[in-house]
C-alpha atoms as a PDB file:
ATOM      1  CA  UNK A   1      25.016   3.632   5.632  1.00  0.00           C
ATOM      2  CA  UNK A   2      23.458   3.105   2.408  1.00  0.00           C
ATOM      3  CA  UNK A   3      25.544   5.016  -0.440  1.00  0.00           C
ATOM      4  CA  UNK A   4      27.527   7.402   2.338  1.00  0.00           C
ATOM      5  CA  UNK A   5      25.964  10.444   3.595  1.00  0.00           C
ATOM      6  CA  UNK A   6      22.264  10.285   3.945  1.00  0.00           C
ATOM      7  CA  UNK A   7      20.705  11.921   1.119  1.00  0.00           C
ATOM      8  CA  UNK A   8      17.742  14.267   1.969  1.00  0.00           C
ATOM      9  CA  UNK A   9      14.546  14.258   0.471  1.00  0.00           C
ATOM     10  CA  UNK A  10      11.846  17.181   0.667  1.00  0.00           C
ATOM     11  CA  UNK A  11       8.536  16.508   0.420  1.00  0.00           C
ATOM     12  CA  UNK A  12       5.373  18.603  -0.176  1.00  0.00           C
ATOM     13  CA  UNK A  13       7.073  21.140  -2.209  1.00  0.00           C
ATOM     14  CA  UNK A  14       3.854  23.913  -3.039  1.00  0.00           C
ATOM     15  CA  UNK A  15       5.910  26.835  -4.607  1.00  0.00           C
ATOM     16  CA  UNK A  16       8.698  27.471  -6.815  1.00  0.00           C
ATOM     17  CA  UNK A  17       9.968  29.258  -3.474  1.00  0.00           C
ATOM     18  CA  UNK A  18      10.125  26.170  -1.961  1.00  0.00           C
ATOM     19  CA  UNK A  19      11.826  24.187  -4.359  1.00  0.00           C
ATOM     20  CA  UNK A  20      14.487  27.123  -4.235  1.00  0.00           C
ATOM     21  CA  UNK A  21      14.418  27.100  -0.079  1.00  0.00           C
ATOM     22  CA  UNK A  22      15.090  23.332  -0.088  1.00  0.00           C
ATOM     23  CA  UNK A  23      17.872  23.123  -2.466  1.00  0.00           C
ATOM     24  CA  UNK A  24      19.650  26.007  -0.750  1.00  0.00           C
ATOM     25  CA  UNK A  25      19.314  23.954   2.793  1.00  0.00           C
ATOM     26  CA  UNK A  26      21.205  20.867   0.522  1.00  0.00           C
ATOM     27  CA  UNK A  27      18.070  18.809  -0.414  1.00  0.00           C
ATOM     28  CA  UNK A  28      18.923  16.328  -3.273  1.00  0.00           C
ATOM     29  CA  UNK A  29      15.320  15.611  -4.568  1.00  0.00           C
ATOM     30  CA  UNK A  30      12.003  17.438  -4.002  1.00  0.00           C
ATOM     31  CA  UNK A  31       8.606  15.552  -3.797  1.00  0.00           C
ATOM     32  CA  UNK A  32       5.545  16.774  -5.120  1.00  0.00           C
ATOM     33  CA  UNK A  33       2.207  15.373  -4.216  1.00  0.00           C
ATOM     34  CA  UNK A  34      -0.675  14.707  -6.944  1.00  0.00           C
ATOM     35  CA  UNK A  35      -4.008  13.942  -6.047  1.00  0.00           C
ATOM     36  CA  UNK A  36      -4.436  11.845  -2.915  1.00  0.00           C
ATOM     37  CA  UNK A  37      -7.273  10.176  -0.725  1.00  0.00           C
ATOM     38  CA  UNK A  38      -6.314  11.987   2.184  1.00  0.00           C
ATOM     39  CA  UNK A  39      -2.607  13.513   3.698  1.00  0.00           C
ATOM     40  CA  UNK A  40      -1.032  17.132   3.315  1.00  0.00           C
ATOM     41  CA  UNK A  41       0.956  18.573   0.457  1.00  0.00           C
ATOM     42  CA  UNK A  42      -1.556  17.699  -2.996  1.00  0.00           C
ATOM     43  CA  UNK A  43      -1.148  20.364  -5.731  1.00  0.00           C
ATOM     44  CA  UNK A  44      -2.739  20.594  -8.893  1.00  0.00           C
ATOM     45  CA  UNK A  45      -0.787  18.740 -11.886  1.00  0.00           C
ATOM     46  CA  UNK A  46       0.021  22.047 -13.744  1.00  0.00           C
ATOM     47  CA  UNK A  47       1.729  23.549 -10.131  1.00  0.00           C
ATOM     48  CA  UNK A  48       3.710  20.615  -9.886  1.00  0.00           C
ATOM     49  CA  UNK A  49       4.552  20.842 -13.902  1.00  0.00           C
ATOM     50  CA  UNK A  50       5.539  24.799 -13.349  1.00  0.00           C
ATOM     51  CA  UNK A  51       7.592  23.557  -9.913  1.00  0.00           C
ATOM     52  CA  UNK A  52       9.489  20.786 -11.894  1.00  0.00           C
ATOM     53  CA  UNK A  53      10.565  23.317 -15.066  1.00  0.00           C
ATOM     54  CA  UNK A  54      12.700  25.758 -12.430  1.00  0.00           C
ATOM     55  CA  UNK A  55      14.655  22.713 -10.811  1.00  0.00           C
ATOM     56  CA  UNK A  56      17.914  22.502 -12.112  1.00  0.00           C
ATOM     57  CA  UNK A  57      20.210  19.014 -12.056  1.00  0.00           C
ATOM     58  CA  UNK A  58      20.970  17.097 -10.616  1.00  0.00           C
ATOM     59  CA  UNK A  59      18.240  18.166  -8.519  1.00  0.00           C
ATOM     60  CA  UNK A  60      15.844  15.012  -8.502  1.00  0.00           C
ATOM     61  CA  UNK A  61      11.804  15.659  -8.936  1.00  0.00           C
ATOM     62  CA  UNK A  62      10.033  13.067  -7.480  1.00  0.00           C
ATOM     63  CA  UNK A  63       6.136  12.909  -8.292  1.00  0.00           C
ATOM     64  CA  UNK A  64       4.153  10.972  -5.524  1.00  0.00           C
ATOM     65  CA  UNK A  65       0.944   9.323  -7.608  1.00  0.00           C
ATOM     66  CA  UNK A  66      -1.700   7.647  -6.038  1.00  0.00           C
ATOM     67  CA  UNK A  67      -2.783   5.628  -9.372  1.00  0.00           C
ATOM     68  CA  UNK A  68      -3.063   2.353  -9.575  1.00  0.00           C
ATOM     69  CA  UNK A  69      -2.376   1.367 -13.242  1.00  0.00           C
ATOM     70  CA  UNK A  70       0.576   1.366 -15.387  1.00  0.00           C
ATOM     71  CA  UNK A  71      -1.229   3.922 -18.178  1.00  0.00           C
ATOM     72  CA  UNK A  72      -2.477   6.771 -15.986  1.00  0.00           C
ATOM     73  CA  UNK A  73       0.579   6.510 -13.635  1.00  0.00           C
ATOM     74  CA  UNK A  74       2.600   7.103 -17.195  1.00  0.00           C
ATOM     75  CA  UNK A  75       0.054   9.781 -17.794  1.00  0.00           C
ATOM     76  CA  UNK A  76       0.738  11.414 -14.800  1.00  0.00           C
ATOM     77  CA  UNK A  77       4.369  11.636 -15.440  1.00  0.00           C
ATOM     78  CA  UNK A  78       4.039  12.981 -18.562  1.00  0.00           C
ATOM     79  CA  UNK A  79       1.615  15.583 -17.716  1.00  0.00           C
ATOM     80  CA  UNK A  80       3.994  17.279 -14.872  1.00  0.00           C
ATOM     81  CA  UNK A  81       7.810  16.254 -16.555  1.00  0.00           C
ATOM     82  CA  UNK A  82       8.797  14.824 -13.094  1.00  0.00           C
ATOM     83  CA  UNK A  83      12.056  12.307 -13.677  1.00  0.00           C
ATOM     84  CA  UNK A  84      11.182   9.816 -10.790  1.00  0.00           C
ATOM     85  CA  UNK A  85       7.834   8.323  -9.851  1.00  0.00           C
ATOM     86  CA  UNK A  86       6.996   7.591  -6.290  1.00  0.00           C
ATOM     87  CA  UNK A  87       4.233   5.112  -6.549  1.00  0.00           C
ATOM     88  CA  UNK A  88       2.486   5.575  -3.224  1.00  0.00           C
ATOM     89  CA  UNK A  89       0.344   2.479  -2.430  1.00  0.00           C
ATOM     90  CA  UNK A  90       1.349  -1.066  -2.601  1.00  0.00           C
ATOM     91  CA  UNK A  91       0.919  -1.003  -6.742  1.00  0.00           C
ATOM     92  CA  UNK A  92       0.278  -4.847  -8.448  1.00  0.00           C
ATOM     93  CA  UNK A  93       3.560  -6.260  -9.262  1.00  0.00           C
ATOM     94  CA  UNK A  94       1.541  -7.205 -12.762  1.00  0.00           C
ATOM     95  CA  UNK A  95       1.547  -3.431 -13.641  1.00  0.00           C
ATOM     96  CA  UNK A  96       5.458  -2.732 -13.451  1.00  0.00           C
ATOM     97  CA  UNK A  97       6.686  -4.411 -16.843  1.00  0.00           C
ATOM     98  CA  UNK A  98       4.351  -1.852 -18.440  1.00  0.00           C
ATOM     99  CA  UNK A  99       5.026   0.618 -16.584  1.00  0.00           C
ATOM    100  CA  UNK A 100       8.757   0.215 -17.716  1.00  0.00           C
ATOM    101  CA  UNK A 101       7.922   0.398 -21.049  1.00  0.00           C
ATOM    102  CA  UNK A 102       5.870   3.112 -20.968  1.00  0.00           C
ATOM    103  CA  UNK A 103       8.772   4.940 -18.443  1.00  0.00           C
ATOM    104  CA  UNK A 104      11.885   3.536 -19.601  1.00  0.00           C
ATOM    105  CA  UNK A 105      13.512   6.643 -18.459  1.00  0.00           C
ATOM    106  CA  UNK A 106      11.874   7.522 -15.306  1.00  0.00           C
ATOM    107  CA  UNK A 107      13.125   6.322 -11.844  1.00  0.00           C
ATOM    108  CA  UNK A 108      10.453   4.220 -10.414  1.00  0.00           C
ATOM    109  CA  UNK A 109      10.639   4.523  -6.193  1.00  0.00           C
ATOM    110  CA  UNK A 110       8.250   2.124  -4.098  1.00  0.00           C
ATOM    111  CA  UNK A 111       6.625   2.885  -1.234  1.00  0.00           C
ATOM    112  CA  UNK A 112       6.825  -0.077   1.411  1.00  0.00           C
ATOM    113  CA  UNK A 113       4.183   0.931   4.265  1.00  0.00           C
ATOM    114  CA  UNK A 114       5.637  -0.998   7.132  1.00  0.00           C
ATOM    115  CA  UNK A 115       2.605  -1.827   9.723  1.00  0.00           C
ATOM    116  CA  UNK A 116       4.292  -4.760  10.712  1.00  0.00           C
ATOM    117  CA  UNK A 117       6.645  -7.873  10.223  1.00  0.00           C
ATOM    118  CA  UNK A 118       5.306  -8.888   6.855  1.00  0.00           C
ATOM    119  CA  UNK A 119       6.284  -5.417   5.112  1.00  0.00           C
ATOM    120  CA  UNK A 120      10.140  -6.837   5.124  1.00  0.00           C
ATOM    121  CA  UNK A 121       8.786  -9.431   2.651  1.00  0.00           C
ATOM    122  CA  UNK A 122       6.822  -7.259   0.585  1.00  0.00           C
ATOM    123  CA  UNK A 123      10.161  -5.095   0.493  1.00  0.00           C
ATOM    124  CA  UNK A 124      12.279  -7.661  -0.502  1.00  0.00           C
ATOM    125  CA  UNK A 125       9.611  -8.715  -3.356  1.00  0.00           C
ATOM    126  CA  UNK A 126       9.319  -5.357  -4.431  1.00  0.00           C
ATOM    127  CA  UNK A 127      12.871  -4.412  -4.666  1.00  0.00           C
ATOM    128  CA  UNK A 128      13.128  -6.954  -7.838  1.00  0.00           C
ATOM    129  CA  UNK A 129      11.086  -4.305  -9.297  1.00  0.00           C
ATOM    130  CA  UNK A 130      11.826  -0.809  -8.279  1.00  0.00           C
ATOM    131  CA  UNK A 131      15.181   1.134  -8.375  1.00  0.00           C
ATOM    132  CA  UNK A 132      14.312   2.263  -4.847  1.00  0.00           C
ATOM    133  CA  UNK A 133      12.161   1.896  -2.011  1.00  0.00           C
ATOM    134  CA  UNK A 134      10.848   4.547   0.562  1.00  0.00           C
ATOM    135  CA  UNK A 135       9.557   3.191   3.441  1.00  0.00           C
ATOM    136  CA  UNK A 136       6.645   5.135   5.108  1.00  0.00           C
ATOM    137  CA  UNK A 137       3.818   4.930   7.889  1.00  0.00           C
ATOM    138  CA  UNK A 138       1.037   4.988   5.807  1.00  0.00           C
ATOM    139  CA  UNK A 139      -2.379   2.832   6.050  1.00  0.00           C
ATOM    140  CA  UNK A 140      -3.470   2.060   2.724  1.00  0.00           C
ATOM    141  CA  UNK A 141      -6.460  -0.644   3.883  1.00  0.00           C
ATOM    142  CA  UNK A 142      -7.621   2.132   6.488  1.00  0.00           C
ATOM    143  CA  UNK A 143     -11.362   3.562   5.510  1.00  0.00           C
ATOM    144  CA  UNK A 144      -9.677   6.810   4.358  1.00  0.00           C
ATOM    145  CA  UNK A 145      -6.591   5.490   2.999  1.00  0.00           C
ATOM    146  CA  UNK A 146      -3.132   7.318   4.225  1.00  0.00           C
ATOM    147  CA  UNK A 147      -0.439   7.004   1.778  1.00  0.00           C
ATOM    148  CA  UNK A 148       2.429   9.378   4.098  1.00  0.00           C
ATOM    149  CA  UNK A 149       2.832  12.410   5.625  1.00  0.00           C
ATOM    150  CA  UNK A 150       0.995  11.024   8.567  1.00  0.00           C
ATOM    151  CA  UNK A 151       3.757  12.240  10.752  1.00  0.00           C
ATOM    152  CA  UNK A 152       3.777   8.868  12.727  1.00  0.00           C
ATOM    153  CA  UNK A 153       7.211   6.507  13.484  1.00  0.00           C
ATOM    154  CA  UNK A 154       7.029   2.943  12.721  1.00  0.00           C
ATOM    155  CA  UNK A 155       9.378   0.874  14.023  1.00  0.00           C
ATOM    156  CA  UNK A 156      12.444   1.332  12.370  1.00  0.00           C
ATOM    157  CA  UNK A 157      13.964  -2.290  13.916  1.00  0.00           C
ATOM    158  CA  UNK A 158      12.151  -3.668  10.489  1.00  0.00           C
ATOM    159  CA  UNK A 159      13.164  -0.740   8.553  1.00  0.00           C
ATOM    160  CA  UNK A 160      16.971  -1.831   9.740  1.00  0.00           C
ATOM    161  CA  UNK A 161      16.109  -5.353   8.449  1.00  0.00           C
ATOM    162  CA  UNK A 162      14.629  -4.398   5.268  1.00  0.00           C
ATOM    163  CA  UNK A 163      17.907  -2.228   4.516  1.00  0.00           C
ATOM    164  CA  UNK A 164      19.774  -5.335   5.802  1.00  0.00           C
ATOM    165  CA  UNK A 165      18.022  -7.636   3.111  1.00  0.00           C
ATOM    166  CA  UNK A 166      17.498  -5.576  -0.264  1.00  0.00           C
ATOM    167  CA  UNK A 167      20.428  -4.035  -2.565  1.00  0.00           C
ATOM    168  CA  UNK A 168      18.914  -1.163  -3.705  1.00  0.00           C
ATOM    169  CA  UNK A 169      18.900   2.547  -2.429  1.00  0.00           C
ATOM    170  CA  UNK A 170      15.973   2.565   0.506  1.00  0.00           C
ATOM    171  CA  UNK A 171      14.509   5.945   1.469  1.00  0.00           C
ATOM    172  CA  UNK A 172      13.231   6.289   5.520  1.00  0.00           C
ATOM    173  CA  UNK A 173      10.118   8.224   5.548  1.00  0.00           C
ATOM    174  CA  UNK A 174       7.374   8.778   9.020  1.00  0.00           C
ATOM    175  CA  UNK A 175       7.953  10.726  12.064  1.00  0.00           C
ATOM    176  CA  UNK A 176      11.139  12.294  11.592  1.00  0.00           C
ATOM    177  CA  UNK A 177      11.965  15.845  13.479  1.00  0.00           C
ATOM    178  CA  UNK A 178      15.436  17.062  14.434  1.00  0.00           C
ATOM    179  CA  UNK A 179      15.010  15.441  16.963  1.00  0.00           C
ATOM    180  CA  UNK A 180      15.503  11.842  16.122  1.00  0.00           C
ATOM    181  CA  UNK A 181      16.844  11.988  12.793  1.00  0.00           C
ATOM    182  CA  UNK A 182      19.978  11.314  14.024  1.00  0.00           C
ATOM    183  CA  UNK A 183      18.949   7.689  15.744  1.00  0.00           C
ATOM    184  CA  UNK A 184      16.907   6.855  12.939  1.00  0.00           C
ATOM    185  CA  UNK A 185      19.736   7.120  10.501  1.00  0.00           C
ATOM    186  CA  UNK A 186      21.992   5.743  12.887  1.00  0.00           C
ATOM    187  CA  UNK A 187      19.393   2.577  13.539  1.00  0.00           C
ATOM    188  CA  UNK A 188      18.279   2.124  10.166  1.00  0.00           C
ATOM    189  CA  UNK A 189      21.071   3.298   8.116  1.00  0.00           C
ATOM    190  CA  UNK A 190      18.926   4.094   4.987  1.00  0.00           C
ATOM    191  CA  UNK A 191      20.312   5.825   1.798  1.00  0.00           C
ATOM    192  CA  UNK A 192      18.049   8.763   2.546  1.00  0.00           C
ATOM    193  CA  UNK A 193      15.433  10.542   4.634  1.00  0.00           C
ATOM    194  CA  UNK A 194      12.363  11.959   3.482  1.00  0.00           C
ATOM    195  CA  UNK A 195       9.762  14.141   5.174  1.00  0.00           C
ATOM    196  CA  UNK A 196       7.166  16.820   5.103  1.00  0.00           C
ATOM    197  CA  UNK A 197       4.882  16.872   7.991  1.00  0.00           C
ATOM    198  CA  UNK A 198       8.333  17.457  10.257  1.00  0.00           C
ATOM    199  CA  UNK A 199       9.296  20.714   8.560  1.00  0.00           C
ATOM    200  CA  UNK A 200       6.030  22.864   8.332  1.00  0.00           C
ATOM    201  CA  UNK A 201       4.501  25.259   9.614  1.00  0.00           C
ATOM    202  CA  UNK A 202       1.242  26.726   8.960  1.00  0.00           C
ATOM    203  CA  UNK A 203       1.146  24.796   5.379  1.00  0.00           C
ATOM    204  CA  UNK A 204       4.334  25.830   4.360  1.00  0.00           C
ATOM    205  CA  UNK A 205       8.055  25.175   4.269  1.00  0.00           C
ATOM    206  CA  UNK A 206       9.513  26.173   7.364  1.00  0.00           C
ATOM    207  CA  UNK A 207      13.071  27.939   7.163  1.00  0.00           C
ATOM    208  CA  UNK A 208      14.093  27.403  10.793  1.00  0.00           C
ATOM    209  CA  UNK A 209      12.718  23.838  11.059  1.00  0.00           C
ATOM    210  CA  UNK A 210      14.160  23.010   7.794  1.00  0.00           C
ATOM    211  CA  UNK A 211      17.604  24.292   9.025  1.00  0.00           C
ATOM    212  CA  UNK A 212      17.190  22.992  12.499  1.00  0.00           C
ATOM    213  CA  UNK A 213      16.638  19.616  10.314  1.00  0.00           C
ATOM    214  CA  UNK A 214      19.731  19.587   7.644  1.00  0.00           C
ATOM    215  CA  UNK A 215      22.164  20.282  11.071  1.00  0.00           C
ATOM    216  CA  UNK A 216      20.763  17.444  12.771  1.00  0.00           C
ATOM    217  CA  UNK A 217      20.941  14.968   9.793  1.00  0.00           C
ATOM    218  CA  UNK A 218      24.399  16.344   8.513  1.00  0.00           C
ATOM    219  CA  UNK A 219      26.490  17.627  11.952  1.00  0.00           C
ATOM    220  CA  UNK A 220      29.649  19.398  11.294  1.00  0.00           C
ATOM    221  CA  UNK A 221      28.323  20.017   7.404  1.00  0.00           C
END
């Protein structure tokens, strides 16, 4: 296991009620989705600015961005004070010196869409670069690009492998339900999980499910 105890990551915070929900279950970073082609959970910037100012520490606020260039993905930050950037598509190496100076504060987290063998290279490249990776199920050269919360498992055997091969933290992401959180941790042994599909209902938070979640990923807790 990557750092210990799996950390726990909820995504597709929409409410200041949320934020407080998720952190009472023992979530150590919220995400909050900007402006997307297509998946659940976008919010308007100023929601996710008003979300981010009632999180305490260490409480991390991670803001998932769908831009593609070092400026407005600095931009972005700025506009809703989030202290870690989850850059959502498969961003141009070229763009992350800027984006470090332009950040030089702000956690930069990669998303790694894993279709297939070739995303354990990408990973490995990628993890020069980042301070973390999150590895999804996403389909960013599909017509309607999907950048997560697709709700789909990939196969975690090259999740495993890209753990195996990089040094720094790696978030699991896709599919995950109380149900097989414990096997995925267990096969993958990533530093964290994230999800957001897995624990609502309706379009919102779900207390049970988020409950039913936390027991399965931390037994005995």
């Amino acid at each position: 296991m990557q750092g210990g105890r799996p950390r726990l990551k909820v995504c597709c915070i929409a409410s200041r009620a949320e934020a407080a929900l998720a952190i009472g279950q023992g979530a150590d970073a919220l995400g909050l989705v900007g402006a997307m082609p297509s998946g659940p959970g976008p919010i308007a910037d100023d929601r996710i600015a008003d979300i981010v100012a009632a999180v305490p520490p260490p409480i991390a606020t991670f803001l998932l961005s769908s831009r593609q260039e070092a400026e407005g993905l600095a931009e972005h930050v700025r506009i809703t004070g989030a202290n870690t950037l989850q850059i959502v598509d498969h961003l141009d190496p070229s763009q992350y010196p800027r984006l470090r100076r332009l950040l030089p504060t702000t956690r930069l987290v990669q998303v790694i869409h894993v279709q297939g063998a070739e995303a354990v290279a990408l990973a490995t490249d990628y993890a020069r670069l980042a301070d973390a990776l999150l590895l999804d199920s996403g389909r960013p050269g599909a017509p309607f690009a999907e950048l997560g919360g697709t709700g789909r498992v990939h196969d975690w055997r090259i999740s495993r492998d890209i753990v195996a091969r990089v040094e720094k933290p790696v978030f699991l992401a896709g599919g995950l339900n109380p149900g097989n959180v414990a096997e995925a941790v267990a096969t993958v042994r990533p530093f964290g999980v994230d999800l957001c599909s897995g624990l609502r209902s309706e379009g919102r938070l779900d207390p049970a499910k988020l409950a039913a979640f936390t027991a399965a990923l931390w037994p005995g807790r």
